[in-house]
C-alpha atoms as a PDB file:
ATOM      1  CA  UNK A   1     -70.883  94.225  85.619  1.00  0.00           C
ATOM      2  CA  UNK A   2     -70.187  90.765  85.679  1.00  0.00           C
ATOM      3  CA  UNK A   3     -70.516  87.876  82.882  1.00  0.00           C
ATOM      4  CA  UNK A   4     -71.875  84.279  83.993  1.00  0.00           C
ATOM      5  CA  UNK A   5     -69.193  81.730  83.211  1.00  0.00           C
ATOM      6  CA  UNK A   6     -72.085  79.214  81.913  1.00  0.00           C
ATOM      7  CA  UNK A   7     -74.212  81.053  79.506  1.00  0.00           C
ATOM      8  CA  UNK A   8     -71.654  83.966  78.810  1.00  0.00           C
ATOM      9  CA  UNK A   9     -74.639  87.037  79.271  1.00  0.00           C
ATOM     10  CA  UNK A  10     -73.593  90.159  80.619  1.00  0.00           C
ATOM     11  CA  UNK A  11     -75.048  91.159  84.071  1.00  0.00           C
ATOM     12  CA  UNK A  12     -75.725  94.036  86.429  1.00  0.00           C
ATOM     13  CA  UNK A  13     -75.616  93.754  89.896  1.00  0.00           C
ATOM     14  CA  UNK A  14     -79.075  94.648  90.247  1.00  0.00           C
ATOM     15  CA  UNK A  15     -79.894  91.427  87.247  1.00  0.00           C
ATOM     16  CA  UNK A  16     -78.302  88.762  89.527  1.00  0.00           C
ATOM     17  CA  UNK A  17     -80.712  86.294  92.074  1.00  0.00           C
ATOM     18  CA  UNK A  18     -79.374  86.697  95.771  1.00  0.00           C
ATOM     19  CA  UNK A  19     -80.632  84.187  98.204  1.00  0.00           C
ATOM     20  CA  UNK A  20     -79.440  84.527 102.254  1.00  0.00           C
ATOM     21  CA  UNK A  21     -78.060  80.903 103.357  1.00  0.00           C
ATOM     22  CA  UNK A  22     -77.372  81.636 107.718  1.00  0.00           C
ATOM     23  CA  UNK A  23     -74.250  84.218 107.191  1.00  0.00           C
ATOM     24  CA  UNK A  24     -73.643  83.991 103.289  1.00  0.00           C
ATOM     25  CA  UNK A  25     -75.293  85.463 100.369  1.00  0.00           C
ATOM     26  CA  UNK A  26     -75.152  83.335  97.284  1.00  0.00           C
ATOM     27  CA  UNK A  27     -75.560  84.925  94.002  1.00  0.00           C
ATOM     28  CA  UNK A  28     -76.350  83.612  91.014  1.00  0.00           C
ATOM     29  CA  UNK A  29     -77.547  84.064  87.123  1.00  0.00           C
ATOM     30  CA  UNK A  30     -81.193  84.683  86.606  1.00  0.00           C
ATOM     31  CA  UNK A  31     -81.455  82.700  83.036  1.00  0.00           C
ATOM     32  CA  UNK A  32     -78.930  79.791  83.653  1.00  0.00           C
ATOM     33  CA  UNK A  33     -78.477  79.505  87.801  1.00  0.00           C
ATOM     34  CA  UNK A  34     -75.005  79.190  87.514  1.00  0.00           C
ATOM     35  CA  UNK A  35     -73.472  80.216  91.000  1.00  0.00           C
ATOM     36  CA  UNK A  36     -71.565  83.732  89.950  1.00  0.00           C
ATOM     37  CA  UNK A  37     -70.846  84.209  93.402  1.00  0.00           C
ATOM     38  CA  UNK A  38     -71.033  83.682  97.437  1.00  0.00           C
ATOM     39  CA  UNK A  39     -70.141  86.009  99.945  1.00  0.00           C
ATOM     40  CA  UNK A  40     -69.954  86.299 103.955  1.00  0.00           C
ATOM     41  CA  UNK A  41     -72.486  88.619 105.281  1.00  0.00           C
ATOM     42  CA  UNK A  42     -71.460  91.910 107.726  1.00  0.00           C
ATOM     43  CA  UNK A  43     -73.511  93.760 109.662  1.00  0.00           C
ATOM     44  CA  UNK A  44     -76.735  94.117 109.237  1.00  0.00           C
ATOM     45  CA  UNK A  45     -79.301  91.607 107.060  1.00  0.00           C
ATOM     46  CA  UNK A  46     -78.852  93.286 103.799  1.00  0.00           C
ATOM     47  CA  UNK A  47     -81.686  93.420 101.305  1.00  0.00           C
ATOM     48  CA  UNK A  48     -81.875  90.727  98.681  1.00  0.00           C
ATOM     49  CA  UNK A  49     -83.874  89.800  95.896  1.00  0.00           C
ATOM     50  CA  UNK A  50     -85.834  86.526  96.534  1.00  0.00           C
ATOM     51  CA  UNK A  51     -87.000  86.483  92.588  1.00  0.00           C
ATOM     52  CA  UNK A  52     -86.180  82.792  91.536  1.00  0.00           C
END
């Protein structure tokens, strides 16, 4: 669980907006936008939630 910095709500990881950008995942909050989080992708192409 994670808490966006912005709008203080609580999150799960399956609550937060992923969007693929080339070899990074960027993760943000689904009320606010605020960028929680980017990450390097390994491996394969994970599965992400394209909900906006």
């Amino acid at each position: 669980m994670t808490t966006c910095k912005q709008c203080k709500r609580e999150l799960d990881a399956e609550d937060l907006v992923r969007h693929e950008l080339e070899r990074s995942v960027v993760v943000h909050c689904p009320d606010c936008g605020c960028l929680v989080g980017r990450y390097n992708r390994h491996g394969d192409n994970p599965k992400t939630d394209l909900r906006r």
